[in-house]
Protein backbone atom coordinates (compact mmCIF):
# COMPACT_ATOMS: atom_id res chain seq x y z
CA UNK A 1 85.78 131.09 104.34
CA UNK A 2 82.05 130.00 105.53
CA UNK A 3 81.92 127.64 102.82
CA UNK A 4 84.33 125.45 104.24
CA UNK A 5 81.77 123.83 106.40
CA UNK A 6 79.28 123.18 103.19
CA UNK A 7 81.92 121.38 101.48
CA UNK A 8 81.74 117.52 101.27
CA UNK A 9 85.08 115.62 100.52
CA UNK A 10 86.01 112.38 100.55
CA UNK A 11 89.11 109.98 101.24
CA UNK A 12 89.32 107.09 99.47
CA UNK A 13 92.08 104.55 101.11
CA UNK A 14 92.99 101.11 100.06
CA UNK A 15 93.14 99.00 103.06
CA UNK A 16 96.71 97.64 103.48
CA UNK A 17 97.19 98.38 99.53
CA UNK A 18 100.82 96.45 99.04
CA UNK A 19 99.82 93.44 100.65
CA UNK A 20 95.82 93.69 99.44
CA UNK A 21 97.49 93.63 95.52
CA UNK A 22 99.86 90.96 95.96
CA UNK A 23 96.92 88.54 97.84
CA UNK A 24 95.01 89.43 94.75
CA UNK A 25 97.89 89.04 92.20
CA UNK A 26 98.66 85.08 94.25
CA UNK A 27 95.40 83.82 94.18
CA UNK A 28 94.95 85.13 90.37
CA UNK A 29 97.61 82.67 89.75
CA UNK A 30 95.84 79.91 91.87
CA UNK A 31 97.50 80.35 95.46
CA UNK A 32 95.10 78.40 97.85
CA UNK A 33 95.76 81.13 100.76
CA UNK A 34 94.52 84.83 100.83
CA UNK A 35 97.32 86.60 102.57
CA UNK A 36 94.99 89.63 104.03
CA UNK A 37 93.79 86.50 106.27
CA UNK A 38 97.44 85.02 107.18
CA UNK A 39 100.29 86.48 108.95
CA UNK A 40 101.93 87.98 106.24
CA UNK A 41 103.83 90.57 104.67
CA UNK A 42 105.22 92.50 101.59
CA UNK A 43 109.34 92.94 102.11
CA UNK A 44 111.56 95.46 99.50
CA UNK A 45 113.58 93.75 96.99
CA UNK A 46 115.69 97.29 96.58
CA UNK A 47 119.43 95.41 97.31
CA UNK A 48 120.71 98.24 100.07
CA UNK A 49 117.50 97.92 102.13
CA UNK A 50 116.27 94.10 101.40
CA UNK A 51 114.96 92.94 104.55
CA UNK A 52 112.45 95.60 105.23
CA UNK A 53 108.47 94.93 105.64
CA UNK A 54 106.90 97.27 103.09
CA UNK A 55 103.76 96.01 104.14
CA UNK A 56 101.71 94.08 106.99
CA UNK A 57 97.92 92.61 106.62
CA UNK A 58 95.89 93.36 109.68
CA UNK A 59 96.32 90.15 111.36
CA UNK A 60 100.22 91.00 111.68
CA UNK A 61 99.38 94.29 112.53
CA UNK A 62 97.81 93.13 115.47
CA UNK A 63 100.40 91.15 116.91
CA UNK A 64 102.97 94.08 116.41
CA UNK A 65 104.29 93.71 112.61
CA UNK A 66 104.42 96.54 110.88
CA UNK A 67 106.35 98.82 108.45
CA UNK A 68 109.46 99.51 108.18
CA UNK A 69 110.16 97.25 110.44
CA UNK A 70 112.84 94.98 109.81
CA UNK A 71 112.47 91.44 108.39
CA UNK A 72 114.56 89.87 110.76
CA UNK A 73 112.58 91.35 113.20
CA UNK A 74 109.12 90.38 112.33
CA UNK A 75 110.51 86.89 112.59
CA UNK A 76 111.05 87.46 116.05
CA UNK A 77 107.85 88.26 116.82
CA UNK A 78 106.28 85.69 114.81
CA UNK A 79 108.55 82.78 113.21
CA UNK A 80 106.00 81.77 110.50
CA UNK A 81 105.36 84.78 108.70
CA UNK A 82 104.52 84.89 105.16
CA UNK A 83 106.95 87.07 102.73
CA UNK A 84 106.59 87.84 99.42
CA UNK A 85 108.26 90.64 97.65
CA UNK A 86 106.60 93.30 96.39
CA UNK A 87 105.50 94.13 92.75
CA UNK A 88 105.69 97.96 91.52
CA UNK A 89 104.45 97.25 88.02
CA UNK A 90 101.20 94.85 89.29
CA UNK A 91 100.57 97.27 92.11
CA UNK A 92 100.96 100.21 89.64
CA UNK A 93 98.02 98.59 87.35
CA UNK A 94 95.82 98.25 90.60
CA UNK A 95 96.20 101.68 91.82
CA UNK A 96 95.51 103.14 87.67
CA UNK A 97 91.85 100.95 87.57
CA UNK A 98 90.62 102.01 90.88
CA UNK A 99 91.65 105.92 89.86
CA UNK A 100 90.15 105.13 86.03
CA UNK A 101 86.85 104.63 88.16
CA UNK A 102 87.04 107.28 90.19
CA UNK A 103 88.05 109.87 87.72
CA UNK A 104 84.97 109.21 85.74
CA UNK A 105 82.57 109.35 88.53
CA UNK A 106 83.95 112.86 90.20
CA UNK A 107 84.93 115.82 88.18
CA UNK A 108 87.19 117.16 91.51
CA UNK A 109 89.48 114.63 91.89
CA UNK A 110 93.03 114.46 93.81
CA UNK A 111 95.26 111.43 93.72
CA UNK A 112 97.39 111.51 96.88
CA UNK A 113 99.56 108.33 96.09
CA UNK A 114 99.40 105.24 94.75
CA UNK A 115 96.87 103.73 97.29
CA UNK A 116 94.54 106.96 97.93
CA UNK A 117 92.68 110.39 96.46
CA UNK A 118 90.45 113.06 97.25
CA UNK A 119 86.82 113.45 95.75
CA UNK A 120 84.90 116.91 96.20
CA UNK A 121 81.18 115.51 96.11
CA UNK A 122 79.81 118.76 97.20
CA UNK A 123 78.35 119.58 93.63
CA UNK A 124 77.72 115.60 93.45
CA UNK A 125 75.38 115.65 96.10
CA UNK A 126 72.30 117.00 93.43
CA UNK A 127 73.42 113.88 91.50
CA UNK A 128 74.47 111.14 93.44
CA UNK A 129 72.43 111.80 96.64
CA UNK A 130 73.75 111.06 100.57
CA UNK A 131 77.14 111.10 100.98
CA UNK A 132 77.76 108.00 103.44
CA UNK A 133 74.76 106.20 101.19
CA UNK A 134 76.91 106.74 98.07
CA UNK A 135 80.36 106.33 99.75
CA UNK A 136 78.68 102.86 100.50
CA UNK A 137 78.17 102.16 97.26
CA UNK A 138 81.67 103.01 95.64
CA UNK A 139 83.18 101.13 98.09
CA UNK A 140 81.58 97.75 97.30
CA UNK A 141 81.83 98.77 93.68
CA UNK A 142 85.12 99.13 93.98
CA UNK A 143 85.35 95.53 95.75
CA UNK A 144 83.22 93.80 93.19
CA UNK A 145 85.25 95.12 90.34
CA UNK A 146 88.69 94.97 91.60
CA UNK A 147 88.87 92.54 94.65
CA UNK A 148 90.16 94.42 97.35
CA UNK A 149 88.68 96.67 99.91
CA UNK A 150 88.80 100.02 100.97
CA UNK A 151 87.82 102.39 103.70
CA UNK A 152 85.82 105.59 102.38
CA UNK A 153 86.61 109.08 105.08
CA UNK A 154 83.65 111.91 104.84
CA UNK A 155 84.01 115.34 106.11
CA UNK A 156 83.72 119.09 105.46
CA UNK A 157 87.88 119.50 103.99
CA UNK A 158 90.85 117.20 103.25
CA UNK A 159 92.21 116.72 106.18
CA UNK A 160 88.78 115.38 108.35
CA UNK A 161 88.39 113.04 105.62
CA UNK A 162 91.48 111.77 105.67
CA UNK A 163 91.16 111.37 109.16
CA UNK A 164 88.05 109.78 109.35
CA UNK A 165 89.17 106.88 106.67
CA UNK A 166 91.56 106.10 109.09
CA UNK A 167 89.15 105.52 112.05
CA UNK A 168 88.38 101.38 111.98
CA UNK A 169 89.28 99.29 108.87
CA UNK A 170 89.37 97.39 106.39
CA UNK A 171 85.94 98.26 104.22
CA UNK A 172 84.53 100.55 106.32
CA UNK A 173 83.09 104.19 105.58
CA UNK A 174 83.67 106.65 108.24
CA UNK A 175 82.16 110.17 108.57
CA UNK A 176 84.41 113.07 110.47
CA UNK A 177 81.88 116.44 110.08
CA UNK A 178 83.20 119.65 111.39
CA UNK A 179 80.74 119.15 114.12
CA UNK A 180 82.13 115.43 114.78
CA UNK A 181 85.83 116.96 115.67
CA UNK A 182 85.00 117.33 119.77
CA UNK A 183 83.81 113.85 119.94
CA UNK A 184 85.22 111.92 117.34
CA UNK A 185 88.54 113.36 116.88
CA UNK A 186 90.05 114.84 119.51
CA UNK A 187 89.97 112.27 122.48
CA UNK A 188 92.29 110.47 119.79
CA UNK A 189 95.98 110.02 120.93
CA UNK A 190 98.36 112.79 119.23
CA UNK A 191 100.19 110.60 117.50
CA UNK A 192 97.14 109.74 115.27
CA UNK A 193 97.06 113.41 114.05
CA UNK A 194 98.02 113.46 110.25
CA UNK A 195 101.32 114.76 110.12
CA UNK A 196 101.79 114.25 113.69
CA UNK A 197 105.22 112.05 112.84
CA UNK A 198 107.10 110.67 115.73
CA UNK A 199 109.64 113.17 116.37
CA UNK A 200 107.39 115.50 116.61
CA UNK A 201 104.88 113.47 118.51
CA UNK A 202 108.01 112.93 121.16
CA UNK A 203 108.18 117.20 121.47
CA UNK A 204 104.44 117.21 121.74
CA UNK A 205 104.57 114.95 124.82
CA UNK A 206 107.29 116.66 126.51
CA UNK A 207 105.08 119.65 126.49
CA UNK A 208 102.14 117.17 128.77
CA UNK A 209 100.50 117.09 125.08
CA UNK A 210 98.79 113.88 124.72
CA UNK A 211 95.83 114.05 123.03
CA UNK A 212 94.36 115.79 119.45
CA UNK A 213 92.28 117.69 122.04
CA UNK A 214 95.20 118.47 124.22
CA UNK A 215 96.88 120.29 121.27
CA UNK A 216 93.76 122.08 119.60
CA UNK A 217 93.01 123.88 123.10
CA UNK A 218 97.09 124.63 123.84
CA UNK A 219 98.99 127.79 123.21
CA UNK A 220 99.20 128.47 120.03
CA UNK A 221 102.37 130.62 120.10
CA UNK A 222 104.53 128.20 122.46
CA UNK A 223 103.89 125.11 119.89
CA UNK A 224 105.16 128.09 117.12
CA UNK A 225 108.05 128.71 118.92
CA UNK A 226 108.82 124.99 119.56
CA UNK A 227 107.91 123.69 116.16
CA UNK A 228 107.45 126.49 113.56
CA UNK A 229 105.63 126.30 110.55
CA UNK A 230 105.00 122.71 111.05
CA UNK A 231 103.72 123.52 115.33
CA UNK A 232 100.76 126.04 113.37
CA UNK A 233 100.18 123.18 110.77
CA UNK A 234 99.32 120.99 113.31
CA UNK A 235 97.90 123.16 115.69
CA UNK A 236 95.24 124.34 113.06
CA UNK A 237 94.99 120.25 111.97
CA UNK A 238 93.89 119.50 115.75
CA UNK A 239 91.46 121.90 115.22
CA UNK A 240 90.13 120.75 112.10
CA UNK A 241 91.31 123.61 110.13
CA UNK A 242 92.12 122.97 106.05
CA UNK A 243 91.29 124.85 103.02
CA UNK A 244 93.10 123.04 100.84
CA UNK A 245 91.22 122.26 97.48
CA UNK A 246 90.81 118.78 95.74
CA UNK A 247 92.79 119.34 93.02
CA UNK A 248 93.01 117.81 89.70
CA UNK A 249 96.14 116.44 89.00
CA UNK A 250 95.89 113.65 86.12
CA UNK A 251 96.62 116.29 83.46
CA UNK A 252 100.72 116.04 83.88
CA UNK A 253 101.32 117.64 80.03
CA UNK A 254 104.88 116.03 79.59
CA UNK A 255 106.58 117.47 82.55
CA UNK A 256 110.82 117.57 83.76
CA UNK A 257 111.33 116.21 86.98
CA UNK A 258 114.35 114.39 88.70
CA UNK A 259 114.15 112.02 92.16
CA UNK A 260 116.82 110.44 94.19
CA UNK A 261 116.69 107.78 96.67
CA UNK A 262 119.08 108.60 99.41
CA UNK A 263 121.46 106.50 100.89
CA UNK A 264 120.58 107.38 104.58
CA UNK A 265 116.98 107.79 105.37
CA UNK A 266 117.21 112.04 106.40
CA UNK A 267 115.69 113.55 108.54
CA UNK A 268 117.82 117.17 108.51
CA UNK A 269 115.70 119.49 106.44
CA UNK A 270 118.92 121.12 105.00
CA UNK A 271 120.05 117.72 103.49
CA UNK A 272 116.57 117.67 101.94
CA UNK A 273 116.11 121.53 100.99
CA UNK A 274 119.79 120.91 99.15
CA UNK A 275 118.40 118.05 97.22
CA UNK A 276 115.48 120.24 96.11
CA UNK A 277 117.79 123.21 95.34
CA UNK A 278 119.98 120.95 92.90
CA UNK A 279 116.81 119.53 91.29
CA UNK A 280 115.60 123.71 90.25
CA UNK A 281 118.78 124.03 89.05
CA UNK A 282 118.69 121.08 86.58
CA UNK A 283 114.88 121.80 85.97
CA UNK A 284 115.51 125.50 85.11
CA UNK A 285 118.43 124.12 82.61
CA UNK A 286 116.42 122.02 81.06
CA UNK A 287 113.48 123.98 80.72
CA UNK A 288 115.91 127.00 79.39
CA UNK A 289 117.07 124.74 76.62
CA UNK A 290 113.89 123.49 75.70
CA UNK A 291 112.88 127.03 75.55
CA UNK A 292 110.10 126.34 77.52
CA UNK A 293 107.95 127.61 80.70
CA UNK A 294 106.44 125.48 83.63
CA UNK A 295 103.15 126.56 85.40
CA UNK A 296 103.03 123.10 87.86
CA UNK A 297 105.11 122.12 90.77
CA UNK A 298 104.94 118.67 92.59
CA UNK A 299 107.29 117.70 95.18
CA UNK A 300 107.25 113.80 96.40
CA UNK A 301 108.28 112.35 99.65
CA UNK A 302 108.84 108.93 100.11
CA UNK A 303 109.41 108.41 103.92
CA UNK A 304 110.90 105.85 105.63
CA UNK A 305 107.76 103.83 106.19
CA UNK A 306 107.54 103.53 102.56
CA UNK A 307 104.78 106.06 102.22
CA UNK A 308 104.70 108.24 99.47
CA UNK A 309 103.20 111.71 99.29
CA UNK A 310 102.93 114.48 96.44
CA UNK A 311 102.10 118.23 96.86
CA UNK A 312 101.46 120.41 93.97
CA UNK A 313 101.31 124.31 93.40
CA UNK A 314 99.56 125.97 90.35
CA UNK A 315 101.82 129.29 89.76
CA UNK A 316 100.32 131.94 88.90
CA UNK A 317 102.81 133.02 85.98
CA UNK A 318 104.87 130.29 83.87
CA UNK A 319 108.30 130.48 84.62
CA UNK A 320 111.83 128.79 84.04
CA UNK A 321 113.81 130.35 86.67
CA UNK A 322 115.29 128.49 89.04
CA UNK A 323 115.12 130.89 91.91
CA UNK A 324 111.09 130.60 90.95
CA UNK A 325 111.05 126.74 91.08
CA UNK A 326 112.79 126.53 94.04
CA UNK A 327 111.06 128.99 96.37
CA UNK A 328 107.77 127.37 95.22
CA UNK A 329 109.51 123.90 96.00
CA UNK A 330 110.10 124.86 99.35
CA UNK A 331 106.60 126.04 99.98
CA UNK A 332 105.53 122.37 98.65
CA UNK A 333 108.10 120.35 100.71
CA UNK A 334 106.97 122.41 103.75
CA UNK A 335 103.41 121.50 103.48
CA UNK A 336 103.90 117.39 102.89
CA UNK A 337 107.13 117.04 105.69
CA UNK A 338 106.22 115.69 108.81
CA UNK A 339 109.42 115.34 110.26
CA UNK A 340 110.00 112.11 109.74
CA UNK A 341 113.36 110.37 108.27
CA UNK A 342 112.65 110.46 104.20
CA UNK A 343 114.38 107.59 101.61
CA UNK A 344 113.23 109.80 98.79
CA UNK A 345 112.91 113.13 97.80
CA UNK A 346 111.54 114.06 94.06
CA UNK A 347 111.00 117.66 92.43
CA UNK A 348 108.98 117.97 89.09
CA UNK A 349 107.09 120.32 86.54
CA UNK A 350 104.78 120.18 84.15
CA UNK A 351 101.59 121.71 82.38
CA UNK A 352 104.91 123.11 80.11
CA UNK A 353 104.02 125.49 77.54
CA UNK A 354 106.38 127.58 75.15
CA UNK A 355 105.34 131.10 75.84
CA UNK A 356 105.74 133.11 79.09
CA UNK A 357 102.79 135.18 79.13
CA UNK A 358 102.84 136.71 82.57
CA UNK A 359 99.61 138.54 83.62
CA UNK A 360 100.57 142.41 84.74
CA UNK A 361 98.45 143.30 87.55
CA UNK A 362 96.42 146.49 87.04
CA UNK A 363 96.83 147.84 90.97
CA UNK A 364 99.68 148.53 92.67
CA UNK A 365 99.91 148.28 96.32
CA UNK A 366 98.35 151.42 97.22
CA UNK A 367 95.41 150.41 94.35
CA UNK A 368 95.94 153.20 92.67
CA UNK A 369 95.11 152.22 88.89
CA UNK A 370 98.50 152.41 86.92
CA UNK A 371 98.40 153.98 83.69
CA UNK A 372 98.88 152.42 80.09
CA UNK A 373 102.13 154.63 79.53
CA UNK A 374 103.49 153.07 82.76
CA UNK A 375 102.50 149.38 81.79
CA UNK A 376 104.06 149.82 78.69
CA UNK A 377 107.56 151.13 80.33
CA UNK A 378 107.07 148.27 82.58
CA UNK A 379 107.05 145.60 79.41
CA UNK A 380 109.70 147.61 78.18
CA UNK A 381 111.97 147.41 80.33
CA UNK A 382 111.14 143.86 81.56
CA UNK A 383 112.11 142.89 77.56
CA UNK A 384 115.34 145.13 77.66
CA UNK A 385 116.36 142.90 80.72
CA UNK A 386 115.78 139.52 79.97
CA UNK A 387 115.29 139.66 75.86
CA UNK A 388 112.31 140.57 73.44
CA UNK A 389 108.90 139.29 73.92
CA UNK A 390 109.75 138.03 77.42
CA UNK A 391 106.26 139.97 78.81
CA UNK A 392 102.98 140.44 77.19
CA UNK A 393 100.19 143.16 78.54
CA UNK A 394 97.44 140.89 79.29
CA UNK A 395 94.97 141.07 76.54
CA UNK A 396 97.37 140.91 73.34
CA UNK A 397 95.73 142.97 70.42
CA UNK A 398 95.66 141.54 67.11
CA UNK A 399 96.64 143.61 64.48
């Protein structure tokens, strides 16, 4: 993996996005006041949760208003503050002519949610030159064409980006290097770690674990035993450790999907697993009677705080079983949950195609090569099982 540290990614992350888009929708319609500047915030017109701040500009930040906090009790804390209600479809238009942009600049490109994506500019480099120059200059491009602001995160993979756009704000660039993670990084409380969510920022504490630093230099095996999968996530985040690709992911290909907003916000993973188990099911009908085969998984998160996150997986053969969809469902949920209490789960496919061409490997375990005669017994008896033409060798010969 030594090419980790050559890569170059970076975060791009519009500063305080709800509230930035509805100051820019107000004073397009000739408000005198630029909320980003007041007290303000964006509440949730959804009828079971009205009453909840969506979003906060800085200023209300720093006096302690933030999301989800309750309405009532932002009014506590400051008597005055602005509220407007949010606007999916306006924000929705913001979020496609920033991506638009940035999809034509960067080859490698990830969208992460509404209000932030990925760029690889290793292979940019040749073109566009220094990183933190150029980051400079999409970032006021981005501000002169759009009207709002955002902070630009450099480093070596995904995850020191992301941190780094989160360092000071609003239109800032930020660089986190590999190199930076001692100095820059890991003094940092825990709770600043990406996926460092509260509950399992309270279990980190218990355990006299209060910094990033604290946690990169602990024992790896008691944070497995205490917190799983999710104790070596973030014990190899604290370290800096991700070799996660930018991804494209604009190229959906009419896919199946299903979402549901849950009453309670959950935070008991079998509640949420369940959810994703019914959605395979419904996916693999739907697929079966299209008579079609999906090779792309997302799974979306909406927590509590309103944030929304996606996670996709390429498979590596097309498929429309649900036992297929759902153990690859899992692996996505697992990577994007950071124990916190979600309001929305989603599962979806897509890149759909109508032939199931799975790819036979030529070893088996012991790499021995297998044989045509036993590659063709294999097909055959794969297509006695589950109907005719359900495998393909490969390379299919014309005749």
């Amino acid at each position: 993996m030594g090419d980790t540290m050559d890569r170059i990614i970076m975060h791009i992350d519009v500063n305080s996005a709800f509230l930035s888009w509805s100051a820019i929708k107000l004073l397009k319609e000739g408000s005198k006041i630029d909320l980003r500047n007041e007290i303000s915030v964006v509440s949730g017109r959804e009828a079971s949760r009205h009453g909840i701040v969506v979003a906060a500009s800085i200023p209300a930040k720093k006096i302690g208003i933030r999301s989800p906090m309750n309405l009532r009790d932002a009014k506590k804390i400051y008597k005055d503050v602005i509220v407007t209600l949010q606007d999916r479809e306006f924000y929705k238009e913001c979020s496609m002519n920033m991506m638009r942009l940035i999809k034509y600049l960067f080859p490698k490109y990830e969208q992460y949610s509404i209000d932030e994506c990925f760029v690889d500019y290793t292979e940019m480099k040749k073109l566009y030159g220094d990183e933190v120059k150029f980051a400079h200059k999409l970032k006021n491009e981005i501000h002169k064409r759009f009207g709002f602001t955002v902070n630009v995160g450099i480093g070596n993979n995904k995850l020191l980006a992301k941190m780094a756009s989160d360092f000071e704000k609003p239109d800032k660039v930020h660089t986190l290097y590999s190199n930076e993670i001692e100095k820059k990084m890991w003094p940092l409380p825990i709770g600043d770690l990406f996926m460092a969510g509260k509950s399992a920022t309270a279990k980190l504490k218990s355990m006299g674990i209060e910094t990033i630093g604290d946690l990169a230099n602990y024992d790896q095996n008691k944070l497995i035993s205490t917190l799983k999968s999710h104790g070596k996530m973030l014990y190899d985040y604290a370290n800096g450790i991700d070799d996660s690709p930018v991804e494209n992911r604009y190229n959906d290909r009419k896919g199946i999907g299903f979402s549901k907003t849950l009453e309670d916000d959950i935070e008991d993973k079998q509640v949420l697993i369940k959810e994703l188990s019914n959605f395979s099911n419904k996916i693999s009908l739907e697929l079966k009677k299209r008579k079609m085969y999906a090779s792309t998984i997302v799974v979306t998160i909406r927590y509590a705080s309103f944030k929304t996150y996606n996670h996709q997986m390429k498979l590596e053969n097309n498929t429309n079983l649900e036992e297929e969809i759902f153990k690859y469902a899992k692996l996505c949920f697992n990577k994007l949950w950071s124990l916190e209490p979600v309001r929305l789960i989603g599962l979806r496919v897509s890149d759909l195609s109508n032939n199931n061409d799975v790819q036979l490997s030529l070893f088996d375990e012991n790499n021995k090569v297998i044989t045509e005669k036993e590659i063709d017994k294999l097909i055959d008896d794969i297509n006695k099982e589950f109907g005719s033409g359900t495998v393909f060798k490969g390379i299919k010969i014309e005749k």
